[in-house]
N, C-alpha and C. Protein backbone atom coordinates (compact mmCIF):
# COMPACT_ATOMS: atom_id res chain seq x y z
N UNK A 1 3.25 -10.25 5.53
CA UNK A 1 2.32 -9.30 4.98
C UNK A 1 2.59 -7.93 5.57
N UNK A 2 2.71 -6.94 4.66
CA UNK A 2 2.77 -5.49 4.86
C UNK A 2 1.72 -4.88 5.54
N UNK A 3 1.26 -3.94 6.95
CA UNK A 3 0.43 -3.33 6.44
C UNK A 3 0.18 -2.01 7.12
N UNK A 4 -0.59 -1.06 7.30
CA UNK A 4 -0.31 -0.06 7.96
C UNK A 4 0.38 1.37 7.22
N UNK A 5 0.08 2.79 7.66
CA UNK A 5 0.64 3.68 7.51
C UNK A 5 1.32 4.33 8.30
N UNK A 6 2.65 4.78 7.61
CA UNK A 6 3.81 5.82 8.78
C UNK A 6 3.95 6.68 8.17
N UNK A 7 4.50 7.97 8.66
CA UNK A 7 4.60 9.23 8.60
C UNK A 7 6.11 9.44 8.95
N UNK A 8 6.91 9.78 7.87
CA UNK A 8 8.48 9.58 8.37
C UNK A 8 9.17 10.77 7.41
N UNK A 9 10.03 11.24 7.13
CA UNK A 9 10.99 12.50 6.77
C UNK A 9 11.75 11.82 6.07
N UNK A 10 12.52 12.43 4.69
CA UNK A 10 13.33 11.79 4.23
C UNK A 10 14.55 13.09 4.50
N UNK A 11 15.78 12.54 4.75
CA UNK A 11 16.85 14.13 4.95
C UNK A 11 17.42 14.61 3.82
N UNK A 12 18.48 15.22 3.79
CA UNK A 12 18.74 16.12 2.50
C UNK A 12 19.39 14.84 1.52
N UNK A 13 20.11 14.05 2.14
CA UNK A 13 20.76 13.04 1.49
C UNK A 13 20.27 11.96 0.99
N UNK A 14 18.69 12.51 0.77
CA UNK A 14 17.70 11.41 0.25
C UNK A 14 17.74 9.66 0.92
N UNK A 15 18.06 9.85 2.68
CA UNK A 15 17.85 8.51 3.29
C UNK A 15 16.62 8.87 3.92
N UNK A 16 15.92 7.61 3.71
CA UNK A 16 14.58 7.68 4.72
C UNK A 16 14.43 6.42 5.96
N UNK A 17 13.80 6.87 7.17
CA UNK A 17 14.07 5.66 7.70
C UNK A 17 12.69 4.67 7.90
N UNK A 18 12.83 2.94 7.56
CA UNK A 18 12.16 2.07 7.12
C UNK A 18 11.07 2.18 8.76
N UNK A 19 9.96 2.15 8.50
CA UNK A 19 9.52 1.88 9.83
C UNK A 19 9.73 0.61 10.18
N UNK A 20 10.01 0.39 11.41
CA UNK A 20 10.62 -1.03 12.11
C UNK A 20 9.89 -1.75 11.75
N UNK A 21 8.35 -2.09 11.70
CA UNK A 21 7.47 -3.05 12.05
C UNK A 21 7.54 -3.55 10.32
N UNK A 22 8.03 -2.92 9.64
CA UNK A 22 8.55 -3.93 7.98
C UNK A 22 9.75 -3.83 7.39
N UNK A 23 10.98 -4.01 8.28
CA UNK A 23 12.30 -4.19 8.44
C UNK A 23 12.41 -5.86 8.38
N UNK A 24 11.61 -6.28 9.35
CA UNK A 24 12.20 -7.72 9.55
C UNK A 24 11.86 -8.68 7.86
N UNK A 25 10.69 -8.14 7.43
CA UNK A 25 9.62 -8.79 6.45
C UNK A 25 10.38 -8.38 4.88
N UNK A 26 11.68 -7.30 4.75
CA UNK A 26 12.18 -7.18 4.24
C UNK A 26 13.75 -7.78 3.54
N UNK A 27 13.44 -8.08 4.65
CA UNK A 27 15.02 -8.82 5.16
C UNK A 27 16.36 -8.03 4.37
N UNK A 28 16.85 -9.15 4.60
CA UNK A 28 18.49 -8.06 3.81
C UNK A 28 18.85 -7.26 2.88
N UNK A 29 17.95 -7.66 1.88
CA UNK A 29 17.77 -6.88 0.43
C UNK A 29 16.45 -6.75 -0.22
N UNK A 30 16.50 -5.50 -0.61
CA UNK A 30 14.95 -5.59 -1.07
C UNK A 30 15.12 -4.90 -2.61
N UNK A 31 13.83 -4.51 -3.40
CA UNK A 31 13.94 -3.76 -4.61
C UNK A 31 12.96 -2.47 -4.42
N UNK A 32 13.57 -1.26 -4.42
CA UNK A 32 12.86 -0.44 -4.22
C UNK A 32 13.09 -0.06 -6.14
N UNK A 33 11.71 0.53 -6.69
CA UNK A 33 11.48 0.87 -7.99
C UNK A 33 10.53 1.76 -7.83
N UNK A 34 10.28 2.80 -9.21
CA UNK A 34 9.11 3.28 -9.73
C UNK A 34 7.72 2.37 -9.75
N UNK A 35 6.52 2.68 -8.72
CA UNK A 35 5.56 2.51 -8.64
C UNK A 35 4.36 3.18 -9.90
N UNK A 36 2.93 2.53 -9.10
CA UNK A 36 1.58 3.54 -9.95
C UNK A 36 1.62 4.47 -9.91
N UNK A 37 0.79 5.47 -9.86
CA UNK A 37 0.11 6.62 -9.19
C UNK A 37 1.70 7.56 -8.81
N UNK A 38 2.53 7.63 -8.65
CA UNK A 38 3.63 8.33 -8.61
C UNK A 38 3.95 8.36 -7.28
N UNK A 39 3.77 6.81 -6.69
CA UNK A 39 4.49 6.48 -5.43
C UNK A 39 5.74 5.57 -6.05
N UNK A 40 6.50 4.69 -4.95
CA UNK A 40 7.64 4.12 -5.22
C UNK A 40 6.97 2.64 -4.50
N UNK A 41 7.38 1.35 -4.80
CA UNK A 41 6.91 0.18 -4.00
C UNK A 41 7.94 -0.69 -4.06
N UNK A 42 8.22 -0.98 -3.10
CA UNK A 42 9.23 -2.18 -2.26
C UNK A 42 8.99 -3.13 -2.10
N UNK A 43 9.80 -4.29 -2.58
CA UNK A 43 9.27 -4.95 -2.93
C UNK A 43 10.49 -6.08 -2.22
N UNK A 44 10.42 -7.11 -1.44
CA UNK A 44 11.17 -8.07 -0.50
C UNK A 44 11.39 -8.82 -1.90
N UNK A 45 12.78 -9.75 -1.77
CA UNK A 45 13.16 -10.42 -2.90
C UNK A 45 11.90 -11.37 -2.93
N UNK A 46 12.00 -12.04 -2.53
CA UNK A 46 11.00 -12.94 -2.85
C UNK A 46 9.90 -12.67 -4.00
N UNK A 47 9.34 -11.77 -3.04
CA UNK A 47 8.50 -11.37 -4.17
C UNK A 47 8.93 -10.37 -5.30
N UNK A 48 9.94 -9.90 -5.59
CA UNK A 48 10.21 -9.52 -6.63
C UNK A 48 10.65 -10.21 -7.48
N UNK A 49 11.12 -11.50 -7.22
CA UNK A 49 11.39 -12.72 -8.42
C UNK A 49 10.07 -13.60 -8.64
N UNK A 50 8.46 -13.15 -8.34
CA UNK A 50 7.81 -13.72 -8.92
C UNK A 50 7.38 -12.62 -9.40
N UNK A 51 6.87 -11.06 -9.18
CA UNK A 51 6.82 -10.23 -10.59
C UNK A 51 7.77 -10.38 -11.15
N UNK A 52 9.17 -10.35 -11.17
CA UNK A 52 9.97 -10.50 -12.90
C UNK A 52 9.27 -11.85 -13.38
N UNK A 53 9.31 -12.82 -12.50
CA UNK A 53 9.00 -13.89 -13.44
C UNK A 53 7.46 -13.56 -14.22
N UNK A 54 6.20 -12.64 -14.05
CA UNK A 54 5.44 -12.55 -14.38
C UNK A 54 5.90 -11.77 -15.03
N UNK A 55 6.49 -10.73 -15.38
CA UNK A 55 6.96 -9.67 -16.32
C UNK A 55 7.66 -10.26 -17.60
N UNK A 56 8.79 -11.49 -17.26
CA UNK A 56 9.19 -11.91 -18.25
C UNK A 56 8.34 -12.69 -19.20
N UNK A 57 7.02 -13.12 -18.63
CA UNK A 57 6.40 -13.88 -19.63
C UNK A 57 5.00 -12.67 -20.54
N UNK A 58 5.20 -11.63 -20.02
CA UNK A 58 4.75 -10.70 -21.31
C UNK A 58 5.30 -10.96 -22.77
N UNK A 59 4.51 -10.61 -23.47
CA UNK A 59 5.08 -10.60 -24.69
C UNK A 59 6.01 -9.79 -25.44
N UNK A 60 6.53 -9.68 -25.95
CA UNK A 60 7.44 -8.74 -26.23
C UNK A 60 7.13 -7.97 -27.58
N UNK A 61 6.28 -8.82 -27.93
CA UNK A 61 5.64 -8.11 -29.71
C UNK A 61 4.56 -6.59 -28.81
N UNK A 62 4.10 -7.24 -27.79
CA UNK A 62 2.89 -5.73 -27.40
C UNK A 62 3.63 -4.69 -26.88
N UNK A 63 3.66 -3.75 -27.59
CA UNK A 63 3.92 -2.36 -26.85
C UNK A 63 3.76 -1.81 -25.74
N UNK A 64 2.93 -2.13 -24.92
CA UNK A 64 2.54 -1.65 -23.74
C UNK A 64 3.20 -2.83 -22.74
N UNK A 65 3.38 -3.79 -23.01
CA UNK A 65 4.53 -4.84 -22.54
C UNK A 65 5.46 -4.33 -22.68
N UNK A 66 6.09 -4.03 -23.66
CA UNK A 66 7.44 -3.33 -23.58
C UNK A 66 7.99 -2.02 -22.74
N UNK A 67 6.62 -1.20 -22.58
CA UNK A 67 6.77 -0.09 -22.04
C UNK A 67 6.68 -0.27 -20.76
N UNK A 68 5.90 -0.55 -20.20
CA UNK A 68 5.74 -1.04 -18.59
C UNK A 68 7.37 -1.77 -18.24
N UNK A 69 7.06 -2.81 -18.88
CA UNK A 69 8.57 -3.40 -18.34
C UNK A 69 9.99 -2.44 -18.39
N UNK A 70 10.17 -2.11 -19.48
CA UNK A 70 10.97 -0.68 -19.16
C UNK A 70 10.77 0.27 -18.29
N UNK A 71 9.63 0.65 -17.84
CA UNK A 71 9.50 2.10 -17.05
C UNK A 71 9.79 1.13 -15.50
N UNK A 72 9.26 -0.03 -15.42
CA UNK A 72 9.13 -0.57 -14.11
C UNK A 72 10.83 -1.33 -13.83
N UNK A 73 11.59 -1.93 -14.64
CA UNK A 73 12.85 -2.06 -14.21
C UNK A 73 13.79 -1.47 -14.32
N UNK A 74 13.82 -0.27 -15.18
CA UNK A 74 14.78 1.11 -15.23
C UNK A 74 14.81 1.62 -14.16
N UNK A 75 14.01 1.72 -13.34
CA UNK A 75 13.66 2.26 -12.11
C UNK A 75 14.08 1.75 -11.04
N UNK A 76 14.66 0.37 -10.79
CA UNK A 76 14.71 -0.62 -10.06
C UNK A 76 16.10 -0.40 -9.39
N UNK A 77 16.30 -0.49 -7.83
CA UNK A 77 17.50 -0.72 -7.42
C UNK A 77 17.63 -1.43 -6.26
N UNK A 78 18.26 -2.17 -6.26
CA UNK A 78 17.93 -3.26 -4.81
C UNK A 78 19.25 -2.25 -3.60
N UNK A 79 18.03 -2.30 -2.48
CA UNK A 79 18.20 -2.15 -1.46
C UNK A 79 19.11 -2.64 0.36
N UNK A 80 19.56 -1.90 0.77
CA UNK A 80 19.90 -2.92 2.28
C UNK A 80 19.16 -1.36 3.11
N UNK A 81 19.08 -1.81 4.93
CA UNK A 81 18.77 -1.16 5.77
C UNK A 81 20.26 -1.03 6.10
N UNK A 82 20.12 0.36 6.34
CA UNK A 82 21.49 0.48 7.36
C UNK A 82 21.61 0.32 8.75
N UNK A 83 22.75 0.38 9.40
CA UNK A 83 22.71 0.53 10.98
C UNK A 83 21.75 1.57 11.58
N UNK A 84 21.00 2.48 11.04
CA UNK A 84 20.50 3.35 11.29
C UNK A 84 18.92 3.01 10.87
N UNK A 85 18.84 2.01 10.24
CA UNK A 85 17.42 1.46 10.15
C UNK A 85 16.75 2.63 8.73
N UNK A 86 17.92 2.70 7.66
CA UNK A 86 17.73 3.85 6.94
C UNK A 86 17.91 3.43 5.80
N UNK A 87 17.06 3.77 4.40
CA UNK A 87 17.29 3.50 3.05
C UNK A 87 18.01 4.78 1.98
N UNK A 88 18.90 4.87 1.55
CA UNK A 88 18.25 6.24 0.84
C UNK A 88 18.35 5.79 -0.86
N UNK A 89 17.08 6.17 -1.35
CA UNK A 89 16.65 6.70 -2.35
C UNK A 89 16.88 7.93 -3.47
N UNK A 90 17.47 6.42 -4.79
CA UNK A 90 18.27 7.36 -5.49
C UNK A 90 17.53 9.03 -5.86
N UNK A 91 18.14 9.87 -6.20
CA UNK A 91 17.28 11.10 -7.03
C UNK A 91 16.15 10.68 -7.92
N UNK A 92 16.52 9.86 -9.18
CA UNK A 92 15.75 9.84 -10.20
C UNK A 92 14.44 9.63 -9.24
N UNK A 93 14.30 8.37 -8.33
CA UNK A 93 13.48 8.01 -7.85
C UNK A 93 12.79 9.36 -7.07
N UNK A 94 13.56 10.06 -6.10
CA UNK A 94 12.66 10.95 -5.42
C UNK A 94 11.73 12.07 -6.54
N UNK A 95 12.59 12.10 -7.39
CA UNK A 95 12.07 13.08 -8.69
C UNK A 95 10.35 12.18 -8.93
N UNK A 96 10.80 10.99 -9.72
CA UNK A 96 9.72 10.47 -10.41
C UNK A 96 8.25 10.80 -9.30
N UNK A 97 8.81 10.16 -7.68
CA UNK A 97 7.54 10.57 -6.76
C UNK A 97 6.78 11.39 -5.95
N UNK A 98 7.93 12.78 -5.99
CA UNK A 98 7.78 14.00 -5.59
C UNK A 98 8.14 13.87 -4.31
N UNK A 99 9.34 13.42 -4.01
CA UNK A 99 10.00 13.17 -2.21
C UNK A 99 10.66 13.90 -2.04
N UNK A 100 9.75 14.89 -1.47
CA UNK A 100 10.82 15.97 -0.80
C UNK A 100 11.55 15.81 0.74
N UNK A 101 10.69 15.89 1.55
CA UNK A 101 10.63 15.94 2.94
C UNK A 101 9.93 14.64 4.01
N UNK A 102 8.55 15.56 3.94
CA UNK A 102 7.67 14.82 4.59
C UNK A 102 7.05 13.10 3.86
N UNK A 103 7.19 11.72 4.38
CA UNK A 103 6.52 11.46 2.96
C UNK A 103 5.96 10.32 3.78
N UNK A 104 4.91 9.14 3.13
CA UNK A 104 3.80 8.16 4.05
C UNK A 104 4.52 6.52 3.97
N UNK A 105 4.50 6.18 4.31
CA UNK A 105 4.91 4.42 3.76
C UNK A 105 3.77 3.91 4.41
N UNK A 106 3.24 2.85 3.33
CA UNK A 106 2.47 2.17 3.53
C UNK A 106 2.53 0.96 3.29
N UNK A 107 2.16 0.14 3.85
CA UNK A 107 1.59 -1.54 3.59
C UNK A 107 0.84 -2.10 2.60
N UNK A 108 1.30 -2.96 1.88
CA UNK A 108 0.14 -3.10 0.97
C UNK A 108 0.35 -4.40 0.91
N UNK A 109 0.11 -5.53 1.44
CA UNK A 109 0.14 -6.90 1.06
C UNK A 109 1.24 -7.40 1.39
N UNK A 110 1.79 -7.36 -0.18
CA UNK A 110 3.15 -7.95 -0.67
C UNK A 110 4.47 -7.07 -0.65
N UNK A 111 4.06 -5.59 -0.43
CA UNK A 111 4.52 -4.82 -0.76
C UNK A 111 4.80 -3.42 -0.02
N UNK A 112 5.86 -2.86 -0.27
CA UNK A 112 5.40 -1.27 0.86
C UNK A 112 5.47 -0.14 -0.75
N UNK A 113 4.85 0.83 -0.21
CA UNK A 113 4.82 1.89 -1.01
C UNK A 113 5.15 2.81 -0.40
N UNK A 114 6.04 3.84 -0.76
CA UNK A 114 6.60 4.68 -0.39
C UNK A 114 5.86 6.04 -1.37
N UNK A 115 5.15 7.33 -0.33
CA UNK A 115 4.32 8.20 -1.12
C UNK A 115 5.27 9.68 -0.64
N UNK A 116 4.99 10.29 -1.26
CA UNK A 116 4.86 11.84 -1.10
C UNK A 116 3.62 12.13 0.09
N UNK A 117 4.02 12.99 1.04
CA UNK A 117 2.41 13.27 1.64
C UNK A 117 1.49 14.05 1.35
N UNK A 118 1.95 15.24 0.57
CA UNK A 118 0.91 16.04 -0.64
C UNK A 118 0.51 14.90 -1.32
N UNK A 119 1.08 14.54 -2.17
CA UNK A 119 0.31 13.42 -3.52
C UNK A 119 -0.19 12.62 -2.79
N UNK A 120 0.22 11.34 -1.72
CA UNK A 120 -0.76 10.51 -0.46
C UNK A 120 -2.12 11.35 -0.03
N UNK A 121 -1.87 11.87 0.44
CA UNK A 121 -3.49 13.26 0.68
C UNK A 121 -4.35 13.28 -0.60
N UNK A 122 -3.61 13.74 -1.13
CA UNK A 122 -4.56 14.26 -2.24
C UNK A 122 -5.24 12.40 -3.10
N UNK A 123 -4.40 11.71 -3.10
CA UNK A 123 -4.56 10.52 -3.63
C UNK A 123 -5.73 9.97 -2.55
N UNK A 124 -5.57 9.46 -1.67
CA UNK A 124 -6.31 9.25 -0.55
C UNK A 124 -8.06 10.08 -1.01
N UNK A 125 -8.05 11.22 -0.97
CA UNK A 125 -8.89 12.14 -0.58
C UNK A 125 -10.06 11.76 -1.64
N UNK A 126 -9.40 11.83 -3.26
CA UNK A 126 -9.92 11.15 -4.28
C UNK A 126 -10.50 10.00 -4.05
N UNK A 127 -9.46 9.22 -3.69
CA UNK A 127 -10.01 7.71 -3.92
C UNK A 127 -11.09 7.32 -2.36
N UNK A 128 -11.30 8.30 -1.52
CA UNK A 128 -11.64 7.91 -0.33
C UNK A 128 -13.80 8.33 -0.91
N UNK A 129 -13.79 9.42 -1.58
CA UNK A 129 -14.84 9.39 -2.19
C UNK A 129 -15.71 8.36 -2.99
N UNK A 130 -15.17 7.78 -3.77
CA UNK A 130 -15.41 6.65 -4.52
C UNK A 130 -14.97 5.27 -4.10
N UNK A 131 -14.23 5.41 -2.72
CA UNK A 131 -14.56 3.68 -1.96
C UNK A 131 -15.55 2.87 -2.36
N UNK A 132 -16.85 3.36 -1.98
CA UNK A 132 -18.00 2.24 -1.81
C UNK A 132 -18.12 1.60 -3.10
N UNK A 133 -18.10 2.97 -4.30
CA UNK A 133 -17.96 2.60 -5.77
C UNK A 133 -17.02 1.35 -6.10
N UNK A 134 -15.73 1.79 -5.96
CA UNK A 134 -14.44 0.79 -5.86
C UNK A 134 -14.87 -0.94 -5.55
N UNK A 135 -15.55 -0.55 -4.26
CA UNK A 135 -15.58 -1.74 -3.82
C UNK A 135 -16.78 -2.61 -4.41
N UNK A 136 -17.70 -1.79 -4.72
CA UNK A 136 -18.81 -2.78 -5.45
C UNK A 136 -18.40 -3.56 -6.66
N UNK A 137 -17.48 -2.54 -7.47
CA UNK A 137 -16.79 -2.90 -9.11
C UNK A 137 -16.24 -4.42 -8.58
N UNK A 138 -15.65 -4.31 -6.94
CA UNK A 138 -14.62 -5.25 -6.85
C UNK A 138 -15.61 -6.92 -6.37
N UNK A 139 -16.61 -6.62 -6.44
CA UNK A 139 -17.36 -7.92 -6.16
C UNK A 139 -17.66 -9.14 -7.09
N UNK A 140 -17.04 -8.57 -7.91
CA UNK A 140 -16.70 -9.66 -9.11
C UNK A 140 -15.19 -10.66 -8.73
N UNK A 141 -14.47 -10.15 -8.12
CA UNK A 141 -13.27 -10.46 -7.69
C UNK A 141 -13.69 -11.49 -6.64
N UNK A 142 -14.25 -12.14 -5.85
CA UNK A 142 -15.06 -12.50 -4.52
C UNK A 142 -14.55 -11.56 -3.36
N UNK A 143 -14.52 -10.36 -3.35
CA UNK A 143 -13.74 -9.91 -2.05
C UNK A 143 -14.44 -9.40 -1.41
């Protein structure tokens, strides 16, 4: 399980480096792709062969099946850490999430997300208002 936030730099050559403490949980190869909200999420094989397998059983007649699955595996490029404990991240990708410099990785479960720290802030800041809201909607869920 992922979890936690880091604060890390990406350099001109678009490598960023993985924070250690979800290196191991990644293992050798991972899938970094186009995320929600205009972050990026990483995704350890494992679990990226049970979203495709949930992706492949969309339908293919619904449009919005079609589109998601396109925007979400066009995007897709599997990953290694280097000796340097470093990923880098194609262009398209830094484009789609606004990675310039400064940017957040976070934990999320199953998953890491890789943010912008303008768009993380500002995302955060939003959604930090409407928590309690969030969370009541989510009591239908048992959580």
């Amino acid at each position: 399980m992922f979890m936690g936030e880091y604060q890390h730099n990406i350099d001109i050559k678009g490598r960023m480096i993985v924070p250690a403490k979800f290196r191991e949980g990644l293992g050798d190869s991972f899938v970094l792709t186009r995320g929600l909200d205009n972050c990026l999420f990483v995704y350890p094989m494992d679990e990226w062969k049970v979203l495709e397998d949930k992706l492949k059983q969309l339908p293919l007649t619904k449009k919005d099946a079609r589109q998601f699955t396109r925007f979400f595996f066009s995007g897709a490029v599997e990953c290694e850490i280097d000796k340097q404990g470093r990923i880098n991240i194609p262009a398209t990708l830094r484009t789609y999430s606004k990675l310039e410099k400064e940017c957040i990785v976070i934990g999320v479960s199953n998953r890491i997300e890789i943010w912008s720290k303008d768009v993380w802030e500002d995302y955060f800041e939003a959604s930090e208002e409407s928590f309690e809201d969030i969370a009541e909607n989510l009591l239908d869920f048992d959580i």
